[in-house]
Protein backbone atom coordinates (compact mmCIF):
# COMPACT_ATOMS: atom_id res chain seq x y z
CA UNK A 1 18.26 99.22 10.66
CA UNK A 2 19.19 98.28 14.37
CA UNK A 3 22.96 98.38 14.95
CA UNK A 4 22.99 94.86 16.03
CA UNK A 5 21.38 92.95 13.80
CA UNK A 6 24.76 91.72 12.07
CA UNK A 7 22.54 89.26 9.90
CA UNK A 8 20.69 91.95 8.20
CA UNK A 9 23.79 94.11 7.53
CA UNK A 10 24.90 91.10 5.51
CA UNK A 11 21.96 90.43 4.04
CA UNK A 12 21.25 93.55 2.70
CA UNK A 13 25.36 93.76 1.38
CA UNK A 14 24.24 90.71 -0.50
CA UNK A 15 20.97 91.78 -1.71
CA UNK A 16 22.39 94.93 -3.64
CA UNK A 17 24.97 92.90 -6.20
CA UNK A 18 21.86 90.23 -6.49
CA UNK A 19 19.36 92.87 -7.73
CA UNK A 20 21.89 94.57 -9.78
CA UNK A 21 22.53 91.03 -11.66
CA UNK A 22 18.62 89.83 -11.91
CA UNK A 23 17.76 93.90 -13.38
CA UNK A 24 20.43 93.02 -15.99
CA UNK A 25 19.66 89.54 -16.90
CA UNK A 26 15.42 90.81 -17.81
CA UNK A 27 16.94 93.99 -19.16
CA UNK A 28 14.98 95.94 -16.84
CA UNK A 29 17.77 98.59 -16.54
CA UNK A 30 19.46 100.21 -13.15
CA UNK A 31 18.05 98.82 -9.68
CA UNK A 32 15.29 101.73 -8.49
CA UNK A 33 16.24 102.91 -5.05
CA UNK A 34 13.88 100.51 -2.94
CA UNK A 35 12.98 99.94 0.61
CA UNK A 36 13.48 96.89 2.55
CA UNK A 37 10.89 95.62 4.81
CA UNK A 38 9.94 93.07 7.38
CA UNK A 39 7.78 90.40 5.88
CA UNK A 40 7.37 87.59 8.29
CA UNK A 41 9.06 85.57 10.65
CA UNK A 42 7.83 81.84 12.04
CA UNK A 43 8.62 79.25 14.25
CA UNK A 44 12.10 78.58 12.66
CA UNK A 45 15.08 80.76 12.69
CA UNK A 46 14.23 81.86 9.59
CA UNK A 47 13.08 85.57 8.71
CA UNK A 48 11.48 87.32 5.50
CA UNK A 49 11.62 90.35 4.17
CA UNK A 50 10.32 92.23 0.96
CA UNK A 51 12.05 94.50 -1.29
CA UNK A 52 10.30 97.28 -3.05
CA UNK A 53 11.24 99.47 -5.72
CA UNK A 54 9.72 101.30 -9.27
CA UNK A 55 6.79 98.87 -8.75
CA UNK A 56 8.77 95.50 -8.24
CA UNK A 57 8.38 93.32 -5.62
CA UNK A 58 10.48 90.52 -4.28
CA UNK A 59 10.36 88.52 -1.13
CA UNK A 60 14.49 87.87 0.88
CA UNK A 61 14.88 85.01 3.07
CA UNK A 62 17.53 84.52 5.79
CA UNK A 63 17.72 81.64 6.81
CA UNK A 64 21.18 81.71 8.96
CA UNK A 65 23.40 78.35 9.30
CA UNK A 66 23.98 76.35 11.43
CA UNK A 67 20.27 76.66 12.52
CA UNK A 68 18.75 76.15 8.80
CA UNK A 69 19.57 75.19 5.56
CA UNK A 70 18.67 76.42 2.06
CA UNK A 71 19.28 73.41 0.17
CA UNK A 72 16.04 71.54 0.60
CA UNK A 73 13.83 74.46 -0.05
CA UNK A 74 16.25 75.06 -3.50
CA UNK A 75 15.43 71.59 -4.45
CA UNK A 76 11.95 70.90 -2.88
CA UNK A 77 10.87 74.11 -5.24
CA UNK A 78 12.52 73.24 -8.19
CA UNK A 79 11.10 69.65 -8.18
CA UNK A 80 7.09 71.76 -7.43
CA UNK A 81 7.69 74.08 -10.11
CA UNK A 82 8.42 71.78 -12.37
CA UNK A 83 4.76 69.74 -11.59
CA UNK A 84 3.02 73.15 -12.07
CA UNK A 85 2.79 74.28 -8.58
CA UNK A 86 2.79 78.03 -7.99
CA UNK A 87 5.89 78.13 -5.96
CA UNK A 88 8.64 80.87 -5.55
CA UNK A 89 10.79 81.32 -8.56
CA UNK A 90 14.37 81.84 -6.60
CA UNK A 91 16.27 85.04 -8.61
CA UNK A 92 19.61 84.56 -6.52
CA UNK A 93 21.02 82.32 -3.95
CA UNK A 94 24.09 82.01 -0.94
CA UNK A 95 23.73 79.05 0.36
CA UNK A 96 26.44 79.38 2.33
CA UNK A 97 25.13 81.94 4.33
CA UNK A 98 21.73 81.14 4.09
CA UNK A 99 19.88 84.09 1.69
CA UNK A 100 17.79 83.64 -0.91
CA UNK A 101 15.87 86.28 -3.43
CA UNK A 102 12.56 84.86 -4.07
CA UNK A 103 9.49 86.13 -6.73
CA UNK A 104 6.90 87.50 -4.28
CA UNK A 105 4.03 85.71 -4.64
CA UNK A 106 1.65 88.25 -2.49
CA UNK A 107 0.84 89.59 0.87
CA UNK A 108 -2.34 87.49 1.88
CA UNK A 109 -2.57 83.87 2.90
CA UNK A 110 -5.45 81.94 3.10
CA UNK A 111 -5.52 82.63 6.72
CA UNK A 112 -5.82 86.34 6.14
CA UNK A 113 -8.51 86.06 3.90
CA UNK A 114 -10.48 82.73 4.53
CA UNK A 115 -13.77 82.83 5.84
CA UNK A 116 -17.34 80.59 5.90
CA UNK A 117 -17.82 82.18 2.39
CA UNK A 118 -15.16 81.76 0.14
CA UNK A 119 -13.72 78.44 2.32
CA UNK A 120 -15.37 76.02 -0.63
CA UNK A 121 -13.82 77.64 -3.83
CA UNK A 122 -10.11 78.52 -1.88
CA UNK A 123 -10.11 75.01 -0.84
CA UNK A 124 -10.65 73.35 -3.77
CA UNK A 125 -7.56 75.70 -5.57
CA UNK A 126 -5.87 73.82 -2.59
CA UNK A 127 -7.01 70.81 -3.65
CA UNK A 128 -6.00 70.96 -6.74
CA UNK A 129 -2.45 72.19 -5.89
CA UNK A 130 -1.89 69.58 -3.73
CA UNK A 131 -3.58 66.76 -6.44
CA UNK A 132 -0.46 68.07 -8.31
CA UNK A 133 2.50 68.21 -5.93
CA UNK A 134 1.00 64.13 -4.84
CA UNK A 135 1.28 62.94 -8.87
CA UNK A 136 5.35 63.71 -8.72
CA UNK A 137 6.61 60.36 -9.06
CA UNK A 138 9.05 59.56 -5.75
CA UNK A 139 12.37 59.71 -7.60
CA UNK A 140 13.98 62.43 -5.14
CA UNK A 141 16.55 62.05 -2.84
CA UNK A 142 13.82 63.52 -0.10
CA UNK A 143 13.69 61.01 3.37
CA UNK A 144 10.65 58.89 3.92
CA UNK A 145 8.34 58.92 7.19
CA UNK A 146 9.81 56.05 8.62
CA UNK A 147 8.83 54.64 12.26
CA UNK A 148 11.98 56.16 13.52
CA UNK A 149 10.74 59.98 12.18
CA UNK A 150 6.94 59.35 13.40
CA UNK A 151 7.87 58.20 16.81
CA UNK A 152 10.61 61.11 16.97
CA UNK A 153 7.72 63.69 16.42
CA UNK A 154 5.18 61.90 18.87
CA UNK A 155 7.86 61.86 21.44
CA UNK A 156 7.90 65.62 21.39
CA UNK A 157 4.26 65.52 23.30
CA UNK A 158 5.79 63.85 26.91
CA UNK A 159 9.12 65.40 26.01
CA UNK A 160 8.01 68.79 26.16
CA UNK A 161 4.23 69.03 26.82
CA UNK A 162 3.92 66.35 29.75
CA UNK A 163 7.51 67.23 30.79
CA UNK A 164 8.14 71.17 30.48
CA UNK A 165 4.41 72.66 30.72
CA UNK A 166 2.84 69.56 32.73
CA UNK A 167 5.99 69.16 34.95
CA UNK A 168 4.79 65.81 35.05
CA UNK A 169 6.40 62.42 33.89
CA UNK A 170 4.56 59.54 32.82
CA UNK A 171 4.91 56.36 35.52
CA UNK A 172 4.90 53.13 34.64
CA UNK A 173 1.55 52.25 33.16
CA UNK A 174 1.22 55.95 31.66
CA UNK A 175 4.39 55.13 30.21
CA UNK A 176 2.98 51.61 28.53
CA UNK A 177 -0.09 53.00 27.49
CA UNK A 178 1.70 55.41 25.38
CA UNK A 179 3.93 53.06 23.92
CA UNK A 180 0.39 51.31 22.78
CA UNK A 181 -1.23 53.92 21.82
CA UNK A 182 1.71 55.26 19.21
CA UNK A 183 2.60 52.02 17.94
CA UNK A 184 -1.22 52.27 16.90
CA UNK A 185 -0.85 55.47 14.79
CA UNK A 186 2.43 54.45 13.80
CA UNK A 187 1.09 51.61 12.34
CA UNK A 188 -1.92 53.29 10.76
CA UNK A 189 0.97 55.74 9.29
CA UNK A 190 3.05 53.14 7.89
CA UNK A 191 -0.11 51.20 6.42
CA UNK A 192 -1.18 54.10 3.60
CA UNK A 193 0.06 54.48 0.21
CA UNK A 194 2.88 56.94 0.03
CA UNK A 195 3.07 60.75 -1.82
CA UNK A 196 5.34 63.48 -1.65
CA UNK A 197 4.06 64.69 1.93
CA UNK A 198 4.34 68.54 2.18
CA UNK A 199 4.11 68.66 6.08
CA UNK A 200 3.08 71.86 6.76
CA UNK A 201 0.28 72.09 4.02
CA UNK A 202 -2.07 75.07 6.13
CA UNK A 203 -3.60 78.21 4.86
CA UNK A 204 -0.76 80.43 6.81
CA UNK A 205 1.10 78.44 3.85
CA UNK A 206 -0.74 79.12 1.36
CA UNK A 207 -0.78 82.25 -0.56
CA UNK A 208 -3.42 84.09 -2.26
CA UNK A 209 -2.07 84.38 -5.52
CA UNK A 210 -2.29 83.89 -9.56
CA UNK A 211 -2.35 80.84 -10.29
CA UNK A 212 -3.95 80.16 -6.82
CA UNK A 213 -2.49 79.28 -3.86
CA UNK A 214 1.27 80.20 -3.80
CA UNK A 215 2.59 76.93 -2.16
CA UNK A 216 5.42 78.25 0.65
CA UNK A 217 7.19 76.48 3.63
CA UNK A 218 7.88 72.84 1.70
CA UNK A 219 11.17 72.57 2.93
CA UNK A 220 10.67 70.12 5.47
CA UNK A 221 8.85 67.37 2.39
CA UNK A 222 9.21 63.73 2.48
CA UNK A 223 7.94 60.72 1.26
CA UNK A 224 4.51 59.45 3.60
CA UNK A 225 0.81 59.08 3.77
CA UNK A 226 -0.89 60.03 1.67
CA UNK A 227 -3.68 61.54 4.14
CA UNK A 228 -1.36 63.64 5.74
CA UNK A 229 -1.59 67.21 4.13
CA UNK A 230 -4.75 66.97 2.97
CA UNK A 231 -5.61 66.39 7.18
CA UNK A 232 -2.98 68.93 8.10
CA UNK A 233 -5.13 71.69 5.52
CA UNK A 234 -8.50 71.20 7.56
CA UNK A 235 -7.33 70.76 11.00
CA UNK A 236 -5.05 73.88 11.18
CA UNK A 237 -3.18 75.83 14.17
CA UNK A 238 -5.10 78.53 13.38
CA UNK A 239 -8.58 78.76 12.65
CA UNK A 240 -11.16 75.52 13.31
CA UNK A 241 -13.96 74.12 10.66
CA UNK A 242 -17.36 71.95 11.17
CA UNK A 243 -16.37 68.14 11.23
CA UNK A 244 -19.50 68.63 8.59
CA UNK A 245 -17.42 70.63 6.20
CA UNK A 246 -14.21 68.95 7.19
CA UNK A 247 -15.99 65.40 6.07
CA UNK A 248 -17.72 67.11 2.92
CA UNK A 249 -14.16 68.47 1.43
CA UNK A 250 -12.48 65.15 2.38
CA UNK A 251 -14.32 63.10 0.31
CA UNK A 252 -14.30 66.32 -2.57
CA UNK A 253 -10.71 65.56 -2.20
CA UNK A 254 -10.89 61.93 -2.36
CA UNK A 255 -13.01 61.63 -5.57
CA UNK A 256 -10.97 64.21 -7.25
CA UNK A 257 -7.73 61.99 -6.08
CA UNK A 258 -9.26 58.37 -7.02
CA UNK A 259 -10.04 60.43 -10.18
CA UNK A 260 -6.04 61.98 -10.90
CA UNK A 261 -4.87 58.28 -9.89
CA UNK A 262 -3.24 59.22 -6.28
CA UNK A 263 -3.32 55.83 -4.57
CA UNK A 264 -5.84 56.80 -1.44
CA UNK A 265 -7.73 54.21 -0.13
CA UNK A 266 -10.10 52.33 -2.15
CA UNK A 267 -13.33 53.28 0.66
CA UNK A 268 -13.84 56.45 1.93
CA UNK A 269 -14.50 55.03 5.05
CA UNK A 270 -10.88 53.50 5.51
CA UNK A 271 -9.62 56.78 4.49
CA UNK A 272 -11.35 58.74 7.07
CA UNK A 273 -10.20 56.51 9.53
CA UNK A 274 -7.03 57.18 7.89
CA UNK A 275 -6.86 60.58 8.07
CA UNK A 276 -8.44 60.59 11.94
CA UNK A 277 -5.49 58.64 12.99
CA UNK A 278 -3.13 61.12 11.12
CA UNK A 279 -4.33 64.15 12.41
CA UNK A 280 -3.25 62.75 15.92
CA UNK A 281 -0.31 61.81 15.09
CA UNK A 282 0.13 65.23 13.96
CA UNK A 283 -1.72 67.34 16.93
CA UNK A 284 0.34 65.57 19.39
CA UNK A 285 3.69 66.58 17.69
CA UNK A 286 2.59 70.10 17.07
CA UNK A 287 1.17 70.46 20.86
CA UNK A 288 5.08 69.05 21.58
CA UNK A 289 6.48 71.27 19.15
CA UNK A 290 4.22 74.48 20.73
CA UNK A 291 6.00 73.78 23.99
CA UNK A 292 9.47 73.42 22.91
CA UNK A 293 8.94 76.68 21.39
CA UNK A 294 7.82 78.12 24.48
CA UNK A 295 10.17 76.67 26.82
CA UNK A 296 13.29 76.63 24.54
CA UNK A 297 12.96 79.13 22.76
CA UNK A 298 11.31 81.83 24.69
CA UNK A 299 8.29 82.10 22.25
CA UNK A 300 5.04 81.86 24.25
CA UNK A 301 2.81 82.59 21.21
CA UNK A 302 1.95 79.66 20.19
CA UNK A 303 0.52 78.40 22.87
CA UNK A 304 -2.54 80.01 22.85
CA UNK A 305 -3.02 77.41 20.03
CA UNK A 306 -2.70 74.53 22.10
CA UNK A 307 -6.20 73.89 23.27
CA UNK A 308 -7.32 74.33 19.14
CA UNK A 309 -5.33 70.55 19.54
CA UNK A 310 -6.56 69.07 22.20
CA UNK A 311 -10.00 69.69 21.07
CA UNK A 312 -9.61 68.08 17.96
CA UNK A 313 -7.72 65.50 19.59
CA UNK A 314 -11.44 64.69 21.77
CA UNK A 315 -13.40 65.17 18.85
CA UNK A 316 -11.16 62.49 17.14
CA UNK A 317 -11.30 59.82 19.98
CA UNK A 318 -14.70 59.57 20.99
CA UNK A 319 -15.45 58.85 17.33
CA UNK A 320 -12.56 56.02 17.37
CA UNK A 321 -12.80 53.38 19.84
CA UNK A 322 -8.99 51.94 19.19
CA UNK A 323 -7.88 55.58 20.75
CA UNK A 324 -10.10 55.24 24.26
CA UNK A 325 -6.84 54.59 26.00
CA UNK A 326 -5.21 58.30 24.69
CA UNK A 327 -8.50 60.18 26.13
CA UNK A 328 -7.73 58.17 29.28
CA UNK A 329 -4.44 58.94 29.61
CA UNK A 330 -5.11 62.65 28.69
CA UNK A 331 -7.59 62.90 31.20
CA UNK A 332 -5.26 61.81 33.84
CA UNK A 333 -2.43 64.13 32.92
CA UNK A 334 -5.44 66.71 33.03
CA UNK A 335 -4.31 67.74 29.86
CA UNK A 336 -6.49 70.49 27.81
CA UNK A 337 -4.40 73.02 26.43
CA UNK A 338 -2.74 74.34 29.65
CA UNK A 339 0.13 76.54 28.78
């Protein structure tokens, strides 16, 4: 354990009286000697790590304040769990300082395991995870994807994109034809029914597990359209799909959703357009989001993901004439994924 790394020193002070408590509680006797491990980190501040001992596994999260907070994911997975979605069951909390001791739910995702193969039957356990998260009625105190949140997140792409890895800033009539063209999918936004919204709803979230998936990273969930995750699952940071397979487990989803009663659109066709306009939305903030994490944070990763948005971002707008004027104005910034 490095000298420095005061957060882990008090992590792993807090872990030992947590275990002790949880062995007692199930009567599974003394705490084994065990070994803690790195598990993952993302884009956050927030790292994982796995205890193992005597054949037990649990996952520990630090998630250190002021940066993050505990609280939503405490509620956001109480309020799952209680639908029937396979989410962590949390053994101990600090909120306070930001550590929680979490059920492990396994050591594959989706993205470590997906391929042309299996994509069909792991998708529709997605499917039907996320059919159950959107049938919560909207009685928590969770925010709502207002105009003020969906321009906030498209403003990250000339923030931070045009601004920090263009070094370019939009004139006058770049500048207007923005403003047009996110009213547009801030309208489209703002049009569809509204579900508990996941936000992050990929398969490096998603957990191959019993029940399948394990349902992770929720704590960012609000109230929105209803297209959103169910976009956000085929058009990932990650790893691309056919728009033929992407348009064949759409519509799986939509029958199956007509079918569970979640209010989607009453034509396919208006929810396709639905879900095109969301997915831009969405690519622009993460290609925003990318950058900011490059050029404020020091984390140049994830930009080798960036052109993975900007070609769905084509693919999207030469199929929808009312978004000509965003392939204009990315073709003037000359904008295809440059770091």
């Amino acid at each position: 354990m490095p000298d420095h790394d005061v957060r882990l020193q008090q992590l792993t002070a807090w872990l030992e009286p947590a275990l002790q408590n949880l062995f007692r509680e199930q009567a599974w006797g003394d705490v084994p000697p065990g070994d803690l491990t790195p598990a993952s980190s993302d884009a956050s501040f927030r790292r994982y790590f796995r205890w193992q001992g005597a054949g037990r596994s649990f996952v520990v999260m630090d998630a250190p304040p002021p940066q993050e907070n505990c609280a939503p994911f405490v509620a956001i997975d109480q309020l799952l769990a209680g639908a029937g979605v396979n989410v962590p069951v949390i053994h101990a909390q600090d909120l306070a300082r930001g550590f929680l001791l979490l059920s492990d739910l396994g050591r594959q995702t989706y993205l470590d395991v997906i391929d042309g193969a299996n994509a069909d039957a792991l998708f529709a356990d997605a499917i039907d995870a996320l059919l159950a998260l959107q049938r919560l009625p909207m009685q928590a105190p969770l925010p709502s994807y207002d105009t003020a949140l969906l321009r906030r997140e498209l403003e990250l792409f000339p923030e931070w994109y045009v601004g920090h890895a263009l070094k370019h800033r939009f004139d006058d009539a770049q500048q207007a034809c923005w403003q047009r063209v996110s009213q547009v999918l801030i309208d489209s936004a703002l049009a569809q029914p509204k579900v508990l919204v996941h936000r992050d709803y990929m398969p490096r979230n998603l957990m191959l597990s019993e029940p399948n998936p394990g349902v992770l990273d929720f704590q960012d969930a609000v109230y929105g359209p209803v297209t959103y995750d169910i976009t956000c699952l085929f058009k990932d940071a990650f790893l691309s799909w056919p728009q033929a397979r992407v348009d064949a487990w759409l519509r799986s989803y939509w029958d199956k959703a007509r079918a569970a009663g979640i209010p989607v659109q009453a034509q396919f066709e208006a929810f396709q357009r639905a879900s095109d306009l969301m997915g831009v939305q969405r690519h622009l903030k993460v290609i925003g989001i990318f950058a900011r994490i490059c050029h404020r944070d020091g984390k140049p990763r994830y930009l080798a993901d960036v052109p993975r948005f900007f070609a769905y971002l084509h693919e999207v707008i030469e199929r929808r004439p009312e978004l000509a004027e965003l392939g204009q104005l990315l073709a003037a910034l000359d904008a295809g994924g440059r770091p």
